[in-house]
PDB file of N, CA and C in Angstrom:
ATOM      1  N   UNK A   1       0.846  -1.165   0.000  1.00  0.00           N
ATOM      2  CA  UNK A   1       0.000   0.000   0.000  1.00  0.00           C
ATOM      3  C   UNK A   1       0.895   1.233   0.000  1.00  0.00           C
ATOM      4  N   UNK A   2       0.900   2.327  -1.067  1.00  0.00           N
ATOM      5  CA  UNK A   2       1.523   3.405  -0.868  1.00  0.00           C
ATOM      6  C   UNK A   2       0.688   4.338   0.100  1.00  0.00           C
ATOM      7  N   UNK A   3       1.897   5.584   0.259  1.00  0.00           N
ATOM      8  CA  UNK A   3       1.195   6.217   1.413  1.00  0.00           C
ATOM      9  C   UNK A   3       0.277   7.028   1.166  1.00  0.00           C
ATOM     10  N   UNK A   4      -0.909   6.847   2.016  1.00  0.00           N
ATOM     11  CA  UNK A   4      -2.198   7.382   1.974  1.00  0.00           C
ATOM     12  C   UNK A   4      -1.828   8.734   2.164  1.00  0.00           C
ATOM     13  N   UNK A   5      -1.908  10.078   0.940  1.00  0.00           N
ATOM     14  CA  UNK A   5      -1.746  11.689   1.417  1.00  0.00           C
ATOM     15  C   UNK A   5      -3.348  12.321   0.787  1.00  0.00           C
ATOM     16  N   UNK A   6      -3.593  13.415   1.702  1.00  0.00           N
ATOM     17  CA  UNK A   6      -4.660  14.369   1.397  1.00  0.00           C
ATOM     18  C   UNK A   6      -4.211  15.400   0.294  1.00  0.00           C
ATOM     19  N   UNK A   7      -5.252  15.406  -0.503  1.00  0.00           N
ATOM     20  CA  UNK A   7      -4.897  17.123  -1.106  1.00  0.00           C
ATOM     21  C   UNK A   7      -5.233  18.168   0.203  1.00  0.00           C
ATOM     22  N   UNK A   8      -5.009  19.420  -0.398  1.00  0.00           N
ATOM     23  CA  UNK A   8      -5.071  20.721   0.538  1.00  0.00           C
ATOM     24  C   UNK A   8      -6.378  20.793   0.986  1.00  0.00           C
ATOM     25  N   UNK A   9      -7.258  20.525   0.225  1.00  0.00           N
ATOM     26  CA  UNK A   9      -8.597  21.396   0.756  1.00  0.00           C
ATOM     27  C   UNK A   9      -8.976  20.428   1.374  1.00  0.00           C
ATOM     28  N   UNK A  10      -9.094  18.826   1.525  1.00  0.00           N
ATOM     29  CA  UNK A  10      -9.507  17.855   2.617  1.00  0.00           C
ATOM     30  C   UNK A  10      -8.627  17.989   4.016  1.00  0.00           C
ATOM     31  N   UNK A  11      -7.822  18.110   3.664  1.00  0.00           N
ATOM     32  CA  UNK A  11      -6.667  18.579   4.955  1.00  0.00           C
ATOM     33  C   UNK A  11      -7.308  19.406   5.301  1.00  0.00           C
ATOM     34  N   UNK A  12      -7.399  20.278   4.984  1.00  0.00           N
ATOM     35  CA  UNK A  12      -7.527  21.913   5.519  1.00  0.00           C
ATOM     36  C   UNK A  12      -9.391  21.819   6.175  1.00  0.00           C
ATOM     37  N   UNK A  13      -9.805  20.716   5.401  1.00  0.00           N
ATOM     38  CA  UNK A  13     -11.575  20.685   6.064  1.00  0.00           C
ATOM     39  C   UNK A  13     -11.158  19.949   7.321  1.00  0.00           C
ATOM     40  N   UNK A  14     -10.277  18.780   7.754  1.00  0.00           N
ATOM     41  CA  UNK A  14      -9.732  18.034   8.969  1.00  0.00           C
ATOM     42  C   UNK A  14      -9.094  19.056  10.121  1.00  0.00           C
ATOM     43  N   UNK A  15      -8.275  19.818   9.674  1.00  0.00           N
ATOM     44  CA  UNK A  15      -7.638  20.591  10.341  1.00  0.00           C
ATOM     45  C   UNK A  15      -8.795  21.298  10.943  1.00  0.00           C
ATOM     46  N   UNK A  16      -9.394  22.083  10.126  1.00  0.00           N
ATOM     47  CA  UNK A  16     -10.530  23.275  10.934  1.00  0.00           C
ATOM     48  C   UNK A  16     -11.441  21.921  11.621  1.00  0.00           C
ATOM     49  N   UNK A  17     -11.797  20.852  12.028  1.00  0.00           N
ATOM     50  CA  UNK A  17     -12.543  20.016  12.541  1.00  0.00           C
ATOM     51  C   UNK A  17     -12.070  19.710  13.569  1.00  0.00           C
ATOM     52  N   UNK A  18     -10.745  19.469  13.536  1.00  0.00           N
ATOM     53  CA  UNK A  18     -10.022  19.257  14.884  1.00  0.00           C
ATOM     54  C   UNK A  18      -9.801  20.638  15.787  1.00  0.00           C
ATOM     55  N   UNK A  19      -9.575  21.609  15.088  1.00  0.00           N
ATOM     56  CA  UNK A  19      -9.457  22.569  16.015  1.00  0.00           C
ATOM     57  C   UNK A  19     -11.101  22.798  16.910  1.00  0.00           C
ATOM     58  N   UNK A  20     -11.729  22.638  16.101  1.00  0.00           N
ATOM     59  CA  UNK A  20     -13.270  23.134  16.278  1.00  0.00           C
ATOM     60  C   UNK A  20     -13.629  22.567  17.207  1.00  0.00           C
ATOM     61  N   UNK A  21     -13.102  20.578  17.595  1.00  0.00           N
ATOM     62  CA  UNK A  21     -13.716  19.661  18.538  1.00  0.00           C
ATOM     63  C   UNK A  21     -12.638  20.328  19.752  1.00  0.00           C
ATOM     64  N   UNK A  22     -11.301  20.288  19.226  1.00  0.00           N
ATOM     65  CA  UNK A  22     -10.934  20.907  20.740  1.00  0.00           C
ATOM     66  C   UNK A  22     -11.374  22.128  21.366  1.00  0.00           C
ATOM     67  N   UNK A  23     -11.815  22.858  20.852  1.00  0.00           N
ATOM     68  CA  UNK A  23     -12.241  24.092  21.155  1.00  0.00           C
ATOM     69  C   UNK A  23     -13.677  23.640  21.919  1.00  0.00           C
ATOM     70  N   UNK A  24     -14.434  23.150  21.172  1.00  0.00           N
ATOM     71  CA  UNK A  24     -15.834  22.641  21.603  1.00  0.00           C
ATOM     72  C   UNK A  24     -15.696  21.804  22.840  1.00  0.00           C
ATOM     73  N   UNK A  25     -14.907  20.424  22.664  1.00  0.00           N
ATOM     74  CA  UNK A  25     -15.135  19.342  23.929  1.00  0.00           C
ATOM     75  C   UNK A  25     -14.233  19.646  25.313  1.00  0.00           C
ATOM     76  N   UNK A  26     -12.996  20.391  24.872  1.00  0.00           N
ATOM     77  CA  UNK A  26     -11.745  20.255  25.398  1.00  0.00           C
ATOM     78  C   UNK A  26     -11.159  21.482  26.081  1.00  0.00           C
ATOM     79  N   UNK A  27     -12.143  22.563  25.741  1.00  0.00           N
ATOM     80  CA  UNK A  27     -11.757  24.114  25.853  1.00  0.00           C
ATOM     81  C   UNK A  27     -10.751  24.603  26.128  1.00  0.00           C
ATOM     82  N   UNK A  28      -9.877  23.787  24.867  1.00  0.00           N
ATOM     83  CA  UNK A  28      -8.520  24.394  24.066  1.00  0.00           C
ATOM     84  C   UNK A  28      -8.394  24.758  22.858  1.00  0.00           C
ATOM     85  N   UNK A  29      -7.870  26.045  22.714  1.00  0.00           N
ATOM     86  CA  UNK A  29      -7.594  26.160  21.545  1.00  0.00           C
ATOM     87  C   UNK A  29      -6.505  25.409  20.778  1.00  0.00           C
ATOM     88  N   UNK A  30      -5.906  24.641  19.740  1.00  0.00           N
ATOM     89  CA  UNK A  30      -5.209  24.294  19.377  1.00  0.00           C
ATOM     90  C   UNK A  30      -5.099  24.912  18.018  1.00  0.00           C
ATOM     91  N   UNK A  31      -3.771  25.293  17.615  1.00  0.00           N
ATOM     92  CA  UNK A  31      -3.544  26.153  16.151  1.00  0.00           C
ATOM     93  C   UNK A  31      -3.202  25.411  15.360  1.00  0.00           C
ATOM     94  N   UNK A  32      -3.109  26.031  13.902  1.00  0.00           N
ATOM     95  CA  UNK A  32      -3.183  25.109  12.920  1.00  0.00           C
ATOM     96  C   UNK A  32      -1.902  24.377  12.368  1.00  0.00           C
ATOM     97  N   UNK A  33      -0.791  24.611  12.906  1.00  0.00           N
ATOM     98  CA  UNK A  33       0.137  24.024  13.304  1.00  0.00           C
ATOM     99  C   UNK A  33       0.061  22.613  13.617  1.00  0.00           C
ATOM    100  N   UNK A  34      -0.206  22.977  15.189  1.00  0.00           N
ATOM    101  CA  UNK A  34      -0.261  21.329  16.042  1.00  0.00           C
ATOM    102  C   UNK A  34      -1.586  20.607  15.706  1.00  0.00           C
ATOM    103  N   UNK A  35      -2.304  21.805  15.353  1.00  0.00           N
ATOM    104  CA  UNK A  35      -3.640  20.459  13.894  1.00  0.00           C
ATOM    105  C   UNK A  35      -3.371  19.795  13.034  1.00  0.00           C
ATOM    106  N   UNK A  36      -2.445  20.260  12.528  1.00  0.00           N
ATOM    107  CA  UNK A  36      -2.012  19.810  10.931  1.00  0.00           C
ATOM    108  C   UNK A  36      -1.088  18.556  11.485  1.00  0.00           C
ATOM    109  N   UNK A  37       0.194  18.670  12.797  1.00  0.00           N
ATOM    110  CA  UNK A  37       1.007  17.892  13.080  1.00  0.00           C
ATOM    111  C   UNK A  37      -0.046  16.576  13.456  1.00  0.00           C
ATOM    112  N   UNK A  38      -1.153  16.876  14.132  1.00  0.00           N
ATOM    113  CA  UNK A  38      -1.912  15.844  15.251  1.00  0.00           C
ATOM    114  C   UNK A  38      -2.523  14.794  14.200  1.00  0.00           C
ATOM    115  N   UNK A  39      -3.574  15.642  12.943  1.00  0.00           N
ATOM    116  CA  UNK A  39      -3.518  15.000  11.544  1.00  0.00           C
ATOM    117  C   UNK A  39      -3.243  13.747  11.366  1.00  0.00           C
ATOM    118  N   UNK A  40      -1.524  14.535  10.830  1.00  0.00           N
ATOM    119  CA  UNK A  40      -0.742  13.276   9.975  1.00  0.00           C
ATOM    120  C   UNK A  40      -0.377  12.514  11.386  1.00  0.00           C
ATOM    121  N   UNK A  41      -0.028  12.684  12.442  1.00  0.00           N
ATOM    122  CA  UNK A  41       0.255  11.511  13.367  1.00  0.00           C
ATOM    123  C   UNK A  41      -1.059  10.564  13.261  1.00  0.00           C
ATOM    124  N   UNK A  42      -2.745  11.004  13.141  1.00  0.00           N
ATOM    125  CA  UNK A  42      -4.230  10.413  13.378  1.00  0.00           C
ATOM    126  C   UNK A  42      -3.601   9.670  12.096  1.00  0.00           C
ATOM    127  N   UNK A  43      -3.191  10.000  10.702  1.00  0.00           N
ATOM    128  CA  UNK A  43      -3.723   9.401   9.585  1.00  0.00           C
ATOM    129  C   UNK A  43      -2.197   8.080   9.962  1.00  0.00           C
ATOM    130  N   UNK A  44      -1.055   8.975  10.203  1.00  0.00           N
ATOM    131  CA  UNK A  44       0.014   7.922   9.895  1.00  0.00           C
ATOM    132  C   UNK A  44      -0.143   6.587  10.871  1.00  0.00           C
ATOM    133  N   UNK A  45      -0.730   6.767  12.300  1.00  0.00           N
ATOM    134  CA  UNK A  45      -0.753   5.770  13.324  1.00  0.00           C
ATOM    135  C   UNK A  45      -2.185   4.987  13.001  1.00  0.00           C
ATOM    136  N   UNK A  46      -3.113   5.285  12.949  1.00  0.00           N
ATOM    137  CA  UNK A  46      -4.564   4.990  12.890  1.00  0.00           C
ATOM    138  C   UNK A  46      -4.909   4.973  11.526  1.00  0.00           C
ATOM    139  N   UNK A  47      -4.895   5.606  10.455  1.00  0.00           N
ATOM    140  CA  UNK A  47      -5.234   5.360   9.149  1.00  0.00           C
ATOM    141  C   UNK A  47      -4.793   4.188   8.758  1.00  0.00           C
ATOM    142  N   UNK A  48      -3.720   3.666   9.012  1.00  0.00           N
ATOM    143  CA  UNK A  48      -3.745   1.593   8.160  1.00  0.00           C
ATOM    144  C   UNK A  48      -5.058   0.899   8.790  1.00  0.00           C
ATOM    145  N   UNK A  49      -5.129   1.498  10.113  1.00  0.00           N
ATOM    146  CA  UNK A  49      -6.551   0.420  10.905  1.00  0.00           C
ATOM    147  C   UNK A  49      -7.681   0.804   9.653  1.00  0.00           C
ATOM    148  N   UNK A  50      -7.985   1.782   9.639  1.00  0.00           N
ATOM    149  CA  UNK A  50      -9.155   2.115   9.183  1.00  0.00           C
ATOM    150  C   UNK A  50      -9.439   2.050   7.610  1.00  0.00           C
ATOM    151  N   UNK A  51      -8.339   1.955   7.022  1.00  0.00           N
ATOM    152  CA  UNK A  51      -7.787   1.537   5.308  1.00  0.00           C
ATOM    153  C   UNK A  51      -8.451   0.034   5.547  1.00  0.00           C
ATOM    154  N   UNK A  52      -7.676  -0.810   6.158  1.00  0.00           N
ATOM    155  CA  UNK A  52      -7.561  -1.768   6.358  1.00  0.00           C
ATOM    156  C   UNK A  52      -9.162  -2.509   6.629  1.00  0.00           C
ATOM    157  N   UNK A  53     -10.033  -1.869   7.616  1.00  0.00           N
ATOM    158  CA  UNK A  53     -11.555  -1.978   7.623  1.00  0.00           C
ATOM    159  C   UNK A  53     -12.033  -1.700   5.981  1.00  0.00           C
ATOM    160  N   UNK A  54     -11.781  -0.500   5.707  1.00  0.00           N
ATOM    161  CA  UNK A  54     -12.468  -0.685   4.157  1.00  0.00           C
ATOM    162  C   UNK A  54     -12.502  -1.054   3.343  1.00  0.00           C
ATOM    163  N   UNK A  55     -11.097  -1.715   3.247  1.00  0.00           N
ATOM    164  CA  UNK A  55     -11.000  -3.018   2.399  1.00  0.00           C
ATOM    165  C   UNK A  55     -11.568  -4.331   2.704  1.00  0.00           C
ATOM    166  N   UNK A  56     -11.581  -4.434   3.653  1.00  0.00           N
ATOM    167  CA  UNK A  56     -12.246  -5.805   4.353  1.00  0.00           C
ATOM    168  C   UNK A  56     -13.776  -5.720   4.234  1.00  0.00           C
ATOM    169  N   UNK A  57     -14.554  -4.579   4.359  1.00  0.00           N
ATOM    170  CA  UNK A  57     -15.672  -4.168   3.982  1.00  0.00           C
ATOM    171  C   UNK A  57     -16.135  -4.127   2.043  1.00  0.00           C
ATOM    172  N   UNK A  58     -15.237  -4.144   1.664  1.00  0.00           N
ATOM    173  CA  UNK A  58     -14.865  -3.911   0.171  1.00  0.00           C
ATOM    174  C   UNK A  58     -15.564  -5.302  -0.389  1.00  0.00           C
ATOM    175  N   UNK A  59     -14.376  -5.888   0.303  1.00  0.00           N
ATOM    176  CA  UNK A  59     -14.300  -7.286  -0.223  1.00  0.00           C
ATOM    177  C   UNK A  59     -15.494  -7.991  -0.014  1.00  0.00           C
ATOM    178  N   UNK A  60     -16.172  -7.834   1.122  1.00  0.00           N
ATOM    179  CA  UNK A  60     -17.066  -8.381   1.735  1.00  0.00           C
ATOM    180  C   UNK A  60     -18.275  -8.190   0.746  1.00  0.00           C
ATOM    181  N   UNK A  61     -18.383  -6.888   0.402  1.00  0.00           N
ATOM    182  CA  UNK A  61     -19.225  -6.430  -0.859  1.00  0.00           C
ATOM    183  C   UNK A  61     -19.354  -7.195  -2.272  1.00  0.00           C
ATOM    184  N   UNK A  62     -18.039  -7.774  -2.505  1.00  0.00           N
ATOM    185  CA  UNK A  62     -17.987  -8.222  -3.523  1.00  0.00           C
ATOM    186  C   UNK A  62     -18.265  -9.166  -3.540  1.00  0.00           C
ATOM    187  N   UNK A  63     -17.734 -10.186  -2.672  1.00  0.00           N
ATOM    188  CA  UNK A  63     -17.859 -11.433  -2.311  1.00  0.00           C
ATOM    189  C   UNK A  63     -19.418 -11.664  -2.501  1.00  0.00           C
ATOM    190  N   UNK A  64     -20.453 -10.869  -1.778  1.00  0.00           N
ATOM    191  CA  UNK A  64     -21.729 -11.227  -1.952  1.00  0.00           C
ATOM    192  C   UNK A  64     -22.260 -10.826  -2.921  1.00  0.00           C
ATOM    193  N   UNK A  65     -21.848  -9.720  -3.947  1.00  0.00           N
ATOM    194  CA  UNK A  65     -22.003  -9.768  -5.409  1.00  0.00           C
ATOM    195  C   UNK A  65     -21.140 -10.906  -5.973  1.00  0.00           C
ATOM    196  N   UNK A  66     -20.435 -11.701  -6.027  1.00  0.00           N
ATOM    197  CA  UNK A  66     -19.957 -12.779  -7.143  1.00  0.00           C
ATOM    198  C   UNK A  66     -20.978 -13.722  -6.606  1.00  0.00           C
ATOM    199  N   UNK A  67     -21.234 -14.165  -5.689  1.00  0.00           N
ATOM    200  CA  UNK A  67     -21.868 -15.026  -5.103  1.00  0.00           C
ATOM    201  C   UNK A  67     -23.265 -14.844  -5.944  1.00  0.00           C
ATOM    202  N   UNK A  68     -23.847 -13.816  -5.838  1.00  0.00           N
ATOM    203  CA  UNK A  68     -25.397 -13.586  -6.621  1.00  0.00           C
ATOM    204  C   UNK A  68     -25.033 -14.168  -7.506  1.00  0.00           C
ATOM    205  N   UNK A  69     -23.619 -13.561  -8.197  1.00  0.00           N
ATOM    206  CA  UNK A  69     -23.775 -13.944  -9.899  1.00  0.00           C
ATOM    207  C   UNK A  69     -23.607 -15.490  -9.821  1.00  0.00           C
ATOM    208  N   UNK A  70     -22.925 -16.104  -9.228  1.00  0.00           N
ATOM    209  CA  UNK A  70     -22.792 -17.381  -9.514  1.00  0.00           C
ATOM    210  C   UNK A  70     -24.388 -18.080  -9.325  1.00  0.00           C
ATOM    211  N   UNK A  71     -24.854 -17.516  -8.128  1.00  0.00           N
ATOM    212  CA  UNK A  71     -26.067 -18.092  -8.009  1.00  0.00           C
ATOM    213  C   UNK A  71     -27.126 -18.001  -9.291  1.00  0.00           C
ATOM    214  N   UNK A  72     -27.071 -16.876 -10.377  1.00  0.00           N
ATOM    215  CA  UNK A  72     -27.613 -16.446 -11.110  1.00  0.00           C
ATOM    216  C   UNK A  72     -27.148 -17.527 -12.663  1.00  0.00           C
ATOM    217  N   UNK A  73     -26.136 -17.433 -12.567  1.00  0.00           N
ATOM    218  CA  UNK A  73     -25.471 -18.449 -13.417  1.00  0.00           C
ATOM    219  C   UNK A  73     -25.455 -20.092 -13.158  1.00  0.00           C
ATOM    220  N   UNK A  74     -25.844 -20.271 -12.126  1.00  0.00           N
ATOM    221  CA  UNK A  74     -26.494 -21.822 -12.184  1.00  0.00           C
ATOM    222  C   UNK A  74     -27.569 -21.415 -12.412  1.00  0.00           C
ATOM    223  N   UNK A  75     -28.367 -20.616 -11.781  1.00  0.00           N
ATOM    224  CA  UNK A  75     -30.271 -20.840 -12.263  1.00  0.00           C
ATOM    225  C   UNK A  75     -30.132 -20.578 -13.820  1.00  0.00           C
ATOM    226  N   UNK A  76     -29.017 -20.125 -14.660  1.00  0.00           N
ATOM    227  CA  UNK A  76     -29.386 -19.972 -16.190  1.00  0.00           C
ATOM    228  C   UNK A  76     -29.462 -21.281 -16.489  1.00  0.00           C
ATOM    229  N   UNK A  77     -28.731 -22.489 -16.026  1.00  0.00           N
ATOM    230  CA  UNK A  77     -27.828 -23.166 -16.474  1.00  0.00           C
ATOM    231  C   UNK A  77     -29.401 -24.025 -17.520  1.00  0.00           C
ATOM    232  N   UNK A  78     -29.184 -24.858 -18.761  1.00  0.00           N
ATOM    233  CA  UNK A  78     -29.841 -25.756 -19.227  1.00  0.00           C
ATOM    234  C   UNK A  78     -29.933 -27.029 -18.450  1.00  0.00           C
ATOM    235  N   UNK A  79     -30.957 -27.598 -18.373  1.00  0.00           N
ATOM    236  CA  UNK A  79     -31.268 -29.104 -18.167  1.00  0.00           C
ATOM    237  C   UNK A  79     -30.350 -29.475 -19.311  1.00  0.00           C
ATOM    238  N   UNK A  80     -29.782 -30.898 -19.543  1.00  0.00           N
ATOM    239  CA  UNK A  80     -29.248 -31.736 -20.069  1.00  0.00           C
ATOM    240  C   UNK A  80     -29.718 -33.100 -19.716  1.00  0.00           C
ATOM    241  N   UNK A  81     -30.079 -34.008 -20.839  1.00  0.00           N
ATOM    242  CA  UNK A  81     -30.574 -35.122 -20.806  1.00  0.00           C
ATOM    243  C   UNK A  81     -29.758 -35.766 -21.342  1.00  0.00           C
TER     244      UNK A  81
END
């Protein structure tokens, strides 16, 4: 897996979110600095977990789509005598 990076403007929507919850839950301000640092530590430490769920969720998706199809592809199948 290469490394998972944000463009600017998803960053920059994370950043103002984190400042916003600390401000809100935590009644700290934190600047956009140690937002931006806290971020990439959330994405670099915790983002494989959560990559890692959506692929597993992915798959899981598919799995029960091939499955239809196969199921769909025996009910085509002809009788043979």
């Amino acid at each position: 897996m290469s490394e998972l990076k944000l463009s600017r403007e998803p960053k920059e929507a994370l950043v103002n979110k984190l400042q916003k919850y600390f401000e809100r839950e935590l009644d700290y301000e934190i600047g956009q600095f140690d937002a931006e640092f806290l971020l990439d530590f959330i994405g670099e430490e915790l983002g494989p977990h959560f990559y890692n769920q959506g692929i597993k969720d992915a798959r899981a998706i598919m799995d029960a789509g091939i499955s239809a199809i196969q199921d769909d592809l025996y009910g085509a199948e002809q009788a043979v005598e």
